[in-house]
C-alpha atoms as a PDB file:
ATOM      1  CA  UNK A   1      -7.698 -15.338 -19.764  1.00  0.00           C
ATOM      2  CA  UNK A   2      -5.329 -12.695 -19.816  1.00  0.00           C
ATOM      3  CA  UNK A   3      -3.365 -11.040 -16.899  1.00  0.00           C
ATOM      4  CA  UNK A   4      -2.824  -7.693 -16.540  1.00  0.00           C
ATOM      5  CA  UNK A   5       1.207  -8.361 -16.842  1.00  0.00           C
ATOM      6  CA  UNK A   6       1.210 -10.422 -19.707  1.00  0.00           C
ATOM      7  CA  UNK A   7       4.218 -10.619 -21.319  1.00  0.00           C
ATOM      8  CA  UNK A   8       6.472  -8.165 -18.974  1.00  0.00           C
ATOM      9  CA  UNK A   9       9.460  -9.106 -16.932  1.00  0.00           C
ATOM     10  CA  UNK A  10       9.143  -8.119 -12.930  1.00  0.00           C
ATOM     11  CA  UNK A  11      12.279  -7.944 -10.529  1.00  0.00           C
ATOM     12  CA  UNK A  12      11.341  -8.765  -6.877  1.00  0.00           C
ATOM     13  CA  UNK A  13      13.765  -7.705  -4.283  1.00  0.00           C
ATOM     14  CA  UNK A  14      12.701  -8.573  -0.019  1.00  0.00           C
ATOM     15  CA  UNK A  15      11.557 -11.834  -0.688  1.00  0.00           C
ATOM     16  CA  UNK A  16      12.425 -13.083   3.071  1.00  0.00           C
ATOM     17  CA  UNK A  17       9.246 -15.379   4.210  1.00  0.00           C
ATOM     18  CA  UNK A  18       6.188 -16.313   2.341  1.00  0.00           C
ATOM     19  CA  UNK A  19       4.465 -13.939   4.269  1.00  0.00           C
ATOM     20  CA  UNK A  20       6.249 -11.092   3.332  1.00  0.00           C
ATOM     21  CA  UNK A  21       4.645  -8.636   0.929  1.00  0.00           C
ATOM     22  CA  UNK A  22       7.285  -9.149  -1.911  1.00  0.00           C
ATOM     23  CA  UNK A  23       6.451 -12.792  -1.574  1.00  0.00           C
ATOM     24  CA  UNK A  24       3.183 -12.329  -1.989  1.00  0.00           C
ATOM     25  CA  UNK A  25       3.907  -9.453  -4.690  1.00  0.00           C
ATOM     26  CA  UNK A  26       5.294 -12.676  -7.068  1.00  0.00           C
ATOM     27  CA  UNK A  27       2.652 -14.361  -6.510  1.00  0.00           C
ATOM     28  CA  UNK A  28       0.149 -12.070  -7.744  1.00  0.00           C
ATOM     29  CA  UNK A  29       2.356 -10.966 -10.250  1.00  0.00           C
ATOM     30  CA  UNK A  30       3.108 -14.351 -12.021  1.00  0.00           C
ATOM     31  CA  UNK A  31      -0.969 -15.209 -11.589  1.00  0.00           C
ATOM     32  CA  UNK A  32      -0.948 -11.840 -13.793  1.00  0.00           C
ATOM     33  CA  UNK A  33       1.504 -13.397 -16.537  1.00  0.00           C
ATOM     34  CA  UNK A  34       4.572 -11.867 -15.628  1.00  0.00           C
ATOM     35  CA  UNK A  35       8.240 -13.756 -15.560  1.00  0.00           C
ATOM     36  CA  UNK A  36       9.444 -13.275 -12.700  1.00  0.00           C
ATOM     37  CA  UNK A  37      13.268 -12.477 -11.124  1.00  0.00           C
ATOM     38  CA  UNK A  38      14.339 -12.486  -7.476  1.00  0.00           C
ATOM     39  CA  UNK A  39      17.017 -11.175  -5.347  1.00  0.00           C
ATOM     40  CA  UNK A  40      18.405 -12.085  -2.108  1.00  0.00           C
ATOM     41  CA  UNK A  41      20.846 -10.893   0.804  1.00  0.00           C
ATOM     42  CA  UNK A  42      23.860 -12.864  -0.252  1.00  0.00           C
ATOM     43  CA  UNK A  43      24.014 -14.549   3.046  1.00  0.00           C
ATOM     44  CA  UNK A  44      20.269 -16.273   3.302  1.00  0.00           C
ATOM     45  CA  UNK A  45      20.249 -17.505  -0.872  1.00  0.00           C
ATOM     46  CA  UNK A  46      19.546 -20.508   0.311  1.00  0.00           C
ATOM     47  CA  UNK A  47      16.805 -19.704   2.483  1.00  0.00           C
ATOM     48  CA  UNK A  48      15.509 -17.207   0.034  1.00  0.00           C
ATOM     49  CA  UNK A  49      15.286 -20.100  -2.891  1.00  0.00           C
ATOM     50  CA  UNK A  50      13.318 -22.190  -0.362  1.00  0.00           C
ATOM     51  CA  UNK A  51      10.449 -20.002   0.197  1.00  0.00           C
ATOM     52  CA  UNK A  52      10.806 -19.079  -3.971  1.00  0.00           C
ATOM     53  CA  UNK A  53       9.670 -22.655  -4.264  1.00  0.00           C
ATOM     54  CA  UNK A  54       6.330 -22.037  -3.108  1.00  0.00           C
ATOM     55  CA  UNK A  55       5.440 -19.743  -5.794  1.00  0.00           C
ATOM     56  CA  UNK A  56       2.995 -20.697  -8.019  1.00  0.00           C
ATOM     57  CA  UNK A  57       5.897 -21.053 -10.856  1.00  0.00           C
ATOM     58  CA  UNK A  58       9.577 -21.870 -10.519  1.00  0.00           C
ATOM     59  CA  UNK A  59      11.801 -19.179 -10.477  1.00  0.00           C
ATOM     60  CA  UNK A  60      15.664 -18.705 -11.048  1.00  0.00           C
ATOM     61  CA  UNK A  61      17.961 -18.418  -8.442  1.00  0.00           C
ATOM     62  CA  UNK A  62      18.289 -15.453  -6.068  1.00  0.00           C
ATOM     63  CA  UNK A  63      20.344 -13.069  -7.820  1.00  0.00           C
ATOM     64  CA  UNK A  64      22.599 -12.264  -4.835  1.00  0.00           C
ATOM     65  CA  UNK A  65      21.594  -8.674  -3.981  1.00  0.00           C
ATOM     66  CA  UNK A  66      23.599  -6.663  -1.293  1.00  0.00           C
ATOM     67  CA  UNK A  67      22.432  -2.949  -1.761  1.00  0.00           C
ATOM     68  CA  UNK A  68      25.278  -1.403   0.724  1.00  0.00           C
ATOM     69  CA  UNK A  69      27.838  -2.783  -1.849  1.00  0.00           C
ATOM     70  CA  UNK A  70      28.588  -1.347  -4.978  1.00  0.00           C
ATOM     71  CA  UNK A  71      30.304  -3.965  -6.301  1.00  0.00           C
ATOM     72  CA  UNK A  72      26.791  -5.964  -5.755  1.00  0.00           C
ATOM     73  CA  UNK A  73      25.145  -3.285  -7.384  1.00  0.00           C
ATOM     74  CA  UNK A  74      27.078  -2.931  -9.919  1.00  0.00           C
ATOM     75  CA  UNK A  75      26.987  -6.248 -11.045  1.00  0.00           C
ATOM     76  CA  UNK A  76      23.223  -6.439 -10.781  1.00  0.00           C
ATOM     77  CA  UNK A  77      22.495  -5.515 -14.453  1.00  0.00           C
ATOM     78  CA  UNK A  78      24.382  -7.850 -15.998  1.00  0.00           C
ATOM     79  CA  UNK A  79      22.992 -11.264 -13.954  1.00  0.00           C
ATOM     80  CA  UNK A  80      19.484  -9.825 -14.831  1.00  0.00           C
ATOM     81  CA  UNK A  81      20.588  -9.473 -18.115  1.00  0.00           C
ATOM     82  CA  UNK A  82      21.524 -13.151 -18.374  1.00  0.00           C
ATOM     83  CA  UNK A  83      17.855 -13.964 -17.251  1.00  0.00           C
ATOM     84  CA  UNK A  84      16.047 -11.444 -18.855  1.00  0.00           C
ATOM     85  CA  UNK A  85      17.374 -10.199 -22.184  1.00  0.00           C
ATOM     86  CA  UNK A  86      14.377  -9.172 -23.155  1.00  0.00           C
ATOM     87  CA  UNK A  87      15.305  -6.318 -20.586  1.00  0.00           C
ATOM     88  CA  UNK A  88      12.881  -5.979 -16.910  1.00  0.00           C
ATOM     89  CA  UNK A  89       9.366  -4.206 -17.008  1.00  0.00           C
ATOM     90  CA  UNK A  90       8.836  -4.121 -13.722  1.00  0.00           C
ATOM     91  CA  UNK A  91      11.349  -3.581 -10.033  1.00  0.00           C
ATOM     92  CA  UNK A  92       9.681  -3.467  -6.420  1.00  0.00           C
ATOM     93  CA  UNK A  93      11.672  -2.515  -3.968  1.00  0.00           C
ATOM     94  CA  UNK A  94      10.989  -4.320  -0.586  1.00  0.00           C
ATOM     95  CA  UNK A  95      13.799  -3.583   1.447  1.00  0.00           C
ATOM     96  CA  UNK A  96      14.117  -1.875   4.559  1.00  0.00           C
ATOM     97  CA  UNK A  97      15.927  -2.443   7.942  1.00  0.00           C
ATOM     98  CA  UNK A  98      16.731  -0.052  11.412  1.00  0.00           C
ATOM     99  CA  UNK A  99      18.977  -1.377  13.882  1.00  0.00           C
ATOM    100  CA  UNK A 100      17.318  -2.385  17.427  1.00  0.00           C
ATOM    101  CA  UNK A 101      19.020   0.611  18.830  1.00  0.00           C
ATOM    102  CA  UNK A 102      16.684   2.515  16.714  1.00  0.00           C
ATOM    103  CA  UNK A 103      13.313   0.495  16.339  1.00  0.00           C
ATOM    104  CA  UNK A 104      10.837  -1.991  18.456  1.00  0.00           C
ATOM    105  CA  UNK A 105      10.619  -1.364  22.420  1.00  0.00           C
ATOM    106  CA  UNK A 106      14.303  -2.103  23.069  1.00  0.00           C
ATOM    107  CA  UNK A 107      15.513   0.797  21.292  1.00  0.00           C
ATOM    108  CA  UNK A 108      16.951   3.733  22.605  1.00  0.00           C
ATOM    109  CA  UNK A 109      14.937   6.671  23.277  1.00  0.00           C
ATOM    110  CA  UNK A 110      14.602   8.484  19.900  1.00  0.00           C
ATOM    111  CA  UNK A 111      16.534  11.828  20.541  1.00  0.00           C
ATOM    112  CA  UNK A 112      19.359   9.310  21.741  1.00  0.00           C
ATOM    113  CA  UNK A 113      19.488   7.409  18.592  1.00  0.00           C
ATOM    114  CA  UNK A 114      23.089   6.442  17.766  1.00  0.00           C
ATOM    115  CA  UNK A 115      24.251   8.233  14.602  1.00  0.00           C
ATOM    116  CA  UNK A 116      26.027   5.234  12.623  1.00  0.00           C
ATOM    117  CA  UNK A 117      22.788   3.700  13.014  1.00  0.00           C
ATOM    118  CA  UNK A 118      20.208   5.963  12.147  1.00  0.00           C
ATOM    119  CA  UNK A 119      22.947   6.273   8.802  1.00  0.00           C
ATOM    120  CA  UNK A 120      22.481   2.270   8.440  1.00  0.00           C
ATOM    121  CA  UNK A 121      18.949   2.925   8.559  1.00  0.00           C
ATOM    122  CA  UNK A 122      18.714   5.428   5.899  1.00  0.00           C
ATOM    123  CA  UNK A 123      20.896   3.734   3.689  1.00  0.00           C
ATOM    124  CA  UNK A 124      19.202   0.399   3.677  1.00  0.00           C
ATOM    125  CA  UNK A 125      15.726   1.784   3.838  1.00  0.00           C
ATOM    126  CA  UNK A 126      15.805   5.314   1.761  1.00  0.00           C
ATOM    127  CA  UNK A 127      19.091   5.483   0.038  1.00  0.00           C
ATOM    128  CA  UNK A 128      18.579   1.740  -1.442  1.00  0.00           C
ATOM    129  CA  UNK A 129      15.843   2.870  -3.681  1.00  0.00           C
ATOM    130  CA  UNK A 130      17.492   5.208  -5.974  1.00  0.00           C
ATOM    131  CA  UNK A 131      20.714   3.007  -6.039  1.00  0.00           C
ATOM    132  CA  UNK A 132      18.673  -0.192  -6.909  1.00  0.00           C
ATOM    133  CA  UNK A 133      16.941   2.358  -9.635  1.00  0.00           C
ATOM    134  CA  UNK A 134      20.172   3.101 -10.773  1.00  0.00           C
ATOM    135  CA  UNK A 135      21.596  -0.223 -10.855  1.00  0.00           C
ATOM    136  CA  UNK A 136      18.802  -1.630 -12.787  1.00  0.00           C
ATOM    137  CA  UNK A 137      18.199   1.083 -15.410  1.00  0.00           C
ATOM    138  CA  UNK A 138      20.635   0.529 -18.440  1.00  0.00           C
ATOM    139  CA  UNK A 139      18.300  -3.079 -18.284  1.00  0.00           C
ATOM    140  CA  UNK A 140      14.743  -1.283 -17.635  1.00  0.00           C
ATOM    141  CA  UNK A 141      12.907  -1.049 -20.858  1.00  0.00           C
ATOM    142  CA  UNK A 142      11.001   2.504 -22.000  1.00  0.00           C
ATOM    143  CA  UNK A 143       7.858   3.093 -19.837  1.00  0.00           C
ATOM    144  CA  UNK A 144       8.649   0.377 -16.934  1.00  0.00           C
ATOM    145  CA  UNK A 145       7.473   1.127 -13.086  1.00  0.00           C
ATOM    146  CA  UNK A 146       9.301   0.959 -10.278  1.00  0.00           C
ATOM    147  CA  UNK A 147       7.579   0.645  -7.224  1.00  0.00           C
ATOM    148  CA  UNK A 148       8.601   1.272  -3.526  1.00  0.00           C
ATOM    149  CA  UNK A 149       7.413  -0.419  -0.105  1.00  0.00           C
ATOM    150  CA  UNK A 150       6.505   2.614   2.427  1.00  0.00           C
ATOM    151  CA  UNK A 151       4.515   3.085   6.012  1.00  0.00           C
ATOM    152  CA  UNK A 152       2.843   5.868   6.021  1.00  0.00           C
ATOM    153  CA  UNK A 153       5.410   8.263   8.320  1.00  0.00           C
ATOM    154  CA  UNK A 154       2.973  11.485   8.381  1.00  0.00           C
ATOM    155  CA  UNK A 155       2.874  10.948  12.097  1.00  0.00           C
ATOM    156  CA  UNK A 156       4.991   9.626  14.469  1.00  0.00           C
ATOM    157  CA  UNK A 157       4.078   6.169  15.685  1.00  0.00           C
ATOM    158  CA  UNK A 158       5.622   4.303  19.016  1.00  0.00           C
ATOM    159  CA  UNK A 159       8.528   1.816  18.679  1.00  0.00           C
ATOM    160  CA  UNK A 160       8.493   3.021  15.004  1.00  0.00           C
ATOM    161  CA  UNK A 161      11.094   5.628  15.640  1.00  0.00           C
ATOM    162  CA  UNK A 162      14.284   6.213  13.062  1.00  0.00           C
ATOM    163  CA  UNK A 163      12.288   4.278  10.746  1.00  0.00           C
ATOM    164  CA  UNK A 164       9.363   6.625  10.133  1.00  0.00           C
ATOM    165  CA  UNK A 165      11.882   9.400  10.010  1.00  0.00           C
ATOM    166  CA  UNK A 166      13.801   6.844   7.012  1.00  0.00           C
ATOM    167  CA  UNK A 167      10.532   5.944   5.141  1.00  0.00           C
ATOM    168  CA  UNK A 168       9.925   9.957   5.167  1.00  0.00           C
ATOM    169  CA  UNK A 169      13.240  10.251   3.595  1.00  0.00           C
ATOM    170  CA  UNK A 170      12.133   7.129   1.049  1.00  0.00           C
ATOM    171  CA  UNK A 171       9.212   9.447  -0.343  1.00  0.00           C
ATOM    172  CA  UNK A 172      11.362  12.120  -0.827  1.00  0.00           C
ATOM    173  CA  UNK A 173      13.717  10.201  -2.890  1.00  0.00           C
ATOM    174  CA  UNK A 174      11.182   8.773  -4.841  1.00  0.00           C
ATOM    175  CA  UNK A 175       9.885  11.942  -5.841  1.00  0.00           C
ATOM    176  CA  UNK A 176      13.921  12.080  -7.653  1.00  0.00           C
ATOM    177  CA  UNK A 177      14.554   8.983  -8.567  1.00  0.00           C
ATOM    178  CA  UNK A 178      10.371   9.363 -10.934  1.00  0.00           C
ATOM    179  CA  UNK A 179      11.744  12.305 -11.996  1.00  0.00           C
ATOM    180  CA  UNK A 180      15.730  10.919 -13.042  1.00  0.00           C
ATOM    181  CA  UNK A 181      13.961   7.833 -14.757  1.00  0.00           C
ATOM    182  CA  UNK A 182      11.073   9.488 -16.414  1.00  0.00           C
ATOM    183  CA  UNK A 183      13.274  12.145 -18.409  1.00  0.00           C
ATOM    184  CA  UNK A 184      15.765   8.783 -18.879  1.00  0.00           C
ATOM    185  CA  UNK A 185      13.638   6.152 -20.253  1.00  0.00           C
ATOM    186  CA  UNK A 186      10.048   6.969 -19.756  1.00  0.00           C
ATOM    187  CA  UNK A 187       9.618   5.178 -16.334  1.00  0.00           C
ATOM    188  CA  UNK A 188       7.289   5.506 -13.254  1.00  0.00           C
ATOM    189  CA  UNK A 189       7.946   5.202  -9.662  1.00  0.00           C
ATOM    190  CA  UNK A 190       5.369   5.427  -6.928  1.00  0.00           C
ATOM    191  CA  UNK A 191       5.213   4.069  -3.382  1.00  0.00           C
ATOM    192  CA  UNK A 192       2.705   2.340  -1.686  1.00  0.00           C
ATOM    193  CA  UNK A 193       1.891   2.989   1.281  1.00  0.00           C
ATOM    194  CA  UNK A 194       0.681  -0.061   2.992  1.00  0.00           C
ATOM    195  CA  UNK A 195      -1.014  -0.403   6.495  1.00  0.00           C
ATOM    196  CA  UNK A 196       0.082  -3.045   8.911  1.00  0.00           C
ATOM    197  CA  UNK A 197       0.840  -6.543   7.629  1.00  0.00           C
ATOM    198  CA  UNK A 198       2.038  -9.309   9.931  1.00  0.00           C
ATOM    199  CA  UNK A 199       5.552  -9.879   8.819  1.00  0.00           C
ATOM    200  CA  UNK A 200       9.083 -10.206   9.842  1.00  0.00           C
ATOM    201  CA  UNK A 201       9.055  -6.105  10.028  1.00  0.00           C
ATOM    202  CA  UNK A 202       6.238  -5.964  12.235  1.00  0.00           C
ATOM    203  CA  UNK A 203       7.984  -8.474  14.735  1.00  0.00           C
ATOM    204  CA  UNK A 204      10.833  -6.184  14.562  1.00  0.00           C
ATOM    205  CA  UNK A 205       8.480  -3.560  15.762  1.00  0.00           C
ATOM    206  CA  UNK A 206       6.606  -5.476  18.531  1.00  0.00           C
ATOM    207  CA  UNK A 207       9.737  -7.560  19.941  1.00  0.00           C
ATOM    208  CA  UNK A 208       9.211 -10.937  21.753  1.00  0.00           C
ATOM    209  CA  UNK A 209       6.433 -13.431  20.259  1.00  0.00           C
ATOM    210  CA  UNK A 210       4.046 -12.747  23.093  1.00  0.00           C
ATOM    211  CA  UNK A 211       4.316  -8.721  23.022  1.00  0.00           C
ATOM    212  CA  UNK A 212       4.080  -9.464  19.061  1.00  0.00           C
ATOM    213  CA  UNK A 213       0.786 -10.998  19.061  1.00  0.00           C
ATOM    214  CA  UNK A 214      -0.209  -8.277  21.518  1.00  0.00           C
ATOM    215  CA  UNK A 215       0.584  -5.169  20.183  1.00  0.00           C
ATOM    216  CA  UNK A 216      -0.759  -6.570  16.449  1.00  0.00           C
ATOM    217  CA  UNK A 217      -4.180  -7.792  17.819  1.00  0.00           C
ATOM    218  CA  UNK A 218      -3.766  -4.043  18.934  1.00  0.00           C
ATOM    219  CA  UNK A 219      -2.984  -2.401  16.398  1.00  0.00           C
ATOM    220  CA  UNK A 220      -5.227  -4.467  13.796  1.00  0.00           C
ATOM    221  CA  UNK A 221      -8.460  -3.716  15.879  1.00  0.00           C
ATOM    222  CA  UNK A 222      -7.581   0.009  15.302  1.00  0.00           C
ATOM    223  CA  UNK A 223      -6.327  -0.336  11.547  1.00  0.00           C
ATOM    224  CA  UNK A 224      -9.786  -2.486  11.111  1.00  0.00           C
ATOM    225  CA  UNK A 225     -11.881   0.331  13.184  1.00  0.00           C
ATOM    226  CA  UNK A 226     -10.137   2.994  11.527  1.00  0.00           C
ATOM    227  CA  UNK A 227     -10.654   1.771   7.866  1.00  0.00           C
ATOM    228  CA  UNK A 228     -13.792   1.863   6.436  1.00  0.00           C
ATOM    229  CA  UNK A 229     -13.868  -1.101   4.536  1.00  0.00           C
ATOM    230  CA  UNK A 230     -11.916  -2.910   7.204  1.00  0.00           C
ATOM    231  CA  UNK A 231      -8.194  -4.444   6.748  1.00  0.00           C
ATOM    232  CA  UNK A 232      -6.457  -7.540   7.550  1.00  0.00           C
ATOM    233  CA  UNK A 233      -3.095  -7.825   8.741  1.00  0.00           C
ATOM    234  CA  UNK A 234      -3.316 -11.222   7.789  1.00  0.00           C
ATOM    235  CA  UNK A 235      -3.524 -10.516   4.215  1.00  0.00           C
ATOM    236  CA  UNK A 236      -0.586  -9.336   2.502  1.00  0.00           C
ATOM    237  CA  UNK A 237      -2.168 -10.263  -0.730  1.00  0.00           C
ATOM    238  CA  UNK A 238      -4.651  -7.136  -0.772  1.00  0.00           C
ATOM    239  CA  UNK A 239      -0.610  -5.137  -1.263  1.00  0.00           C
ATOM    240  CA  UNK A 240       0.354  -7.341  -3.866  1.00  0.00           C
ATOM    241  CA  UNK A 241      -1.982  -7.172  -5.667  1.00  0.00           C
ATOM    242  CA  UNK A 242      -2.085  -3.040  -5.749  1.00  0.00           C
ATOM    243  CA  UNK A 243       1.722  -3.353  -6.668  1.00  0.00           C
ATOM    244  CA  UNK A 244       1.018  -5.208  -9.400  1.00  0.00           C
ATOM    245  CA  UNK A 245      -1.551  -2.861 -10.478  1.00  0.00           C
ATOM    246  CA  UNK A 246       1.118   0.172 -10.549  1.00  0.00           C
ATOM    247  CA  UNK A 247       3.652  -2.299 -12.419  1.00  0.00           C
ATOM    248  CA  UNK A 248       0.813  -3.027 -15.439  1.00  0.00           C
ATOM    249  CA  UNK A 249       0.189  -0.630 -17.872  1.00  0.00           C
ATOM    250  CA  UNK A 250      -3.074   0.766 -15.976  1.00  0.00           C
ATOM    251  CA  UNK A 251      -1.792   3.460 -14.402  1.00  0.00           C
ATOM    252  CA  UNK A 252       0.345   5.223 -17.249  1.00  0.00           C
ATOM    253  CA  UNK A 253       0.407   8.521 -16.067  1.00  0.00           C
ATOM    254  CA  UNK A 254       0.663   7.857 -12.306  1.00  0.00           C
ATOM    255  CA  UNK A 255       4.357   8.976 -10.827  1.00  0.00           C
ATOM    256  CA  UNK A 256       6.022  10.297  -8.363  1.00  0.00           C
ATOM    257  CA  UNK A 257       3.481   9.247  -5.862  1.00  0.00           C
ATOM    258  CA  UNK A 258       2.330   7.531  -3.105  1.00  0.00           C
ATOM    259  CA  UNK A 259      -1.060   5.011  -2.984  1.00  0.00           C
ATOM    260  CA  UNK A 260      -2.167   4.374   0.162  1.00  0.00           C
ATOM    261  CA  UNK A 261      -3.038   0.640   0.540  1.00  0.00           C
ATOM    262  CA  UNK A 262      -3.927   0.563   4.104  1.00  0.00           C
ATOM    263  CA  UNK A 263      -7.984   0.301   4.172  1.00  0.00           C
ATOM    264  CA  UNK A 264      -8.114   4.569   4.452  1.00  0.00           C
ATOM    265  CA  UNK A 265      -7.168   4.034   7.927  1.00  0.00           C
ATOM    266  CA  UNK A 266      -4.655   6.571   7.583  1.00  0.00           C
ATOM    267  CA  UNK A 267      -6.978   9.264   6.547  1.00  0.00           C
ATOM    268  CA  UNK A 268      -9.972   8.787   9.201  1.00  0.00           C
ATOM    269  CA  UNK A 269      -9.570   8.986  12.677  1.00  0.00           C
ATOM    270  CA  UNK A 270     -11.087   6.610  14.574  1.00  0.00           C
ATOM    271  CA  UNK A 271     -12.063   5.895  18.228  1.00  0.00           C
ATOM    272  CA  UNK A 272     -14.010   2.868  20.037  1.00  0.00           C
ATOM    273  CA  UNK A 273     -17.470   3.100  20.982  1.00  0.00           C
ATOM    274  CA  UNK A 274     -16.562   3.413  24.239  1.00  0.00           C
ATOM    275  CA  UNK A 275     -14.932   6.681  24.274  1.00  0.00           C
ATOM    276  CA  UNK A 276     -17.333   7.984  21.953  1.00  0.00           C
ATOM    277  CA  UNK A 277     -19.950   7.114  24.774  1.00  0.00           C
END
């Protein structure tokens, strides 16, 4: 039976646990056909070719990514090239980071935020995406996607601070970077918005292990009330598998956009029986 990435090449950057969302992202997109590439921060390769191991296929070696160096950049295109000459069909972006000061319930109060940081924070987290779309493009073949990890950042959210204000940015500079790689070579980028998945981001968030389990119980029971087919934050697979989706060849004229994978939580407001009572 065929998969709906047959033949096509996908670059996976975030990969950090295998409950992460790019994990989970190669997953779905190798049970859909695709070869699959990964990168890595330099510094946790090791770590990074670990968890690779428990994808349903082997995988090279982390391509050592560092997206605040442009050396690293720069030298992106030609290891994928070495992999992949067949050039890359697909790129998700799954990279994002805030310093404490800035994010989770030890950080600062948010009109106090520490410049240099909130700068760190936009560079990793909105900045990254057009300069990983630049670095990979003279290796992107005609009518690739590029897709983006975002949070929806329409309202502002406690402990989520500097980063809402970032992933804002990140939909604003995917709205360029469709726009720079459409007229270049034909290709799409799109976010997705996803709603709350139990990863290393959402510990960020929370803090300590017990206030983790906490404030996600928490927050799932109102992400599960709110949506009305329910959600999961134990299921990063339900965002994988819509990535894939925008990195196939279903959605051809879908760009410059954002698809909300998050249950429609985000667009119906919900409140417990209670208070309705």
């Amino acid at each position: 039976m065929s998969g709906i990435l047959d033949g096509k090449t996908v670059l996976v950057t975030g990969i950090i646990t295998d409950a992460s969302i790019a994990f989970h992202t190669a997953k779905v997109a190798q049970e859909q056909g695709a070869k699959v590439i990964i990168t890595g921060i330099p510094e946790r390769l090791r770590l990074i070719d670990r968890i690779a191991k428990r994808l349903p296929q082997e995988v090279p070696p982390a391509i050592p990514l560092d997206v605040t160096d442009e050396e690293s950049l720069a030298a992106l295109a030609g290891k994928v090239g070495e992999l992949a000459p067949e050039g890359v069909d697909g790129v998700v972006h799954s990279i994002a980071f805030a310093p404490k000061t800035l994010m989770g319930p030890d950080a600062v109060p948010f009109l106090d935020g520490p410049g240099p940081d909130v700068s760190k924070a936009f560079e990793i987290s909105a900045w990254s995406y057009a300069s990983l779309a630049r670095a990979v493009l003279p290796v992107m073949n005609e009518r690739g996607s590029i897709v983006g990890m975002d949070f929806d950042p329409r309202t502002a959210m406690p402990d989520y601070n500097w980063m809402g204000v970032a992933k804002a940015a990140l939909e604003s500079v995917n709205r360029y970077v469709a726009r720079e790689v459409g007229y270049a070579k034909r290709i799409r980028s799109n976010l997705v918005a996803a709603g709350p998945i139990k990863t290393l981001a959402a510990k960020a968030i929370s803090g300590t292990a017990t206030d983790d389990a906490k404030k996600l119980n928490m927050l799932n029971e109102y992400w599960n009330g709110a949506s009305p087919i329910g959600w999961d934050v134990n299921d990063p697979g339900v965002v994988g598998t819509s990535v894939c989706t925008l990195l196939s060849d279903y959605l051809p004229g879908t760009t410059g956009s954002i698809v909300y994978v998050d249950g429609g939580a985000s667009h119906n407001t919900w409140f417990p029986e209670d208070f309705i009572k």
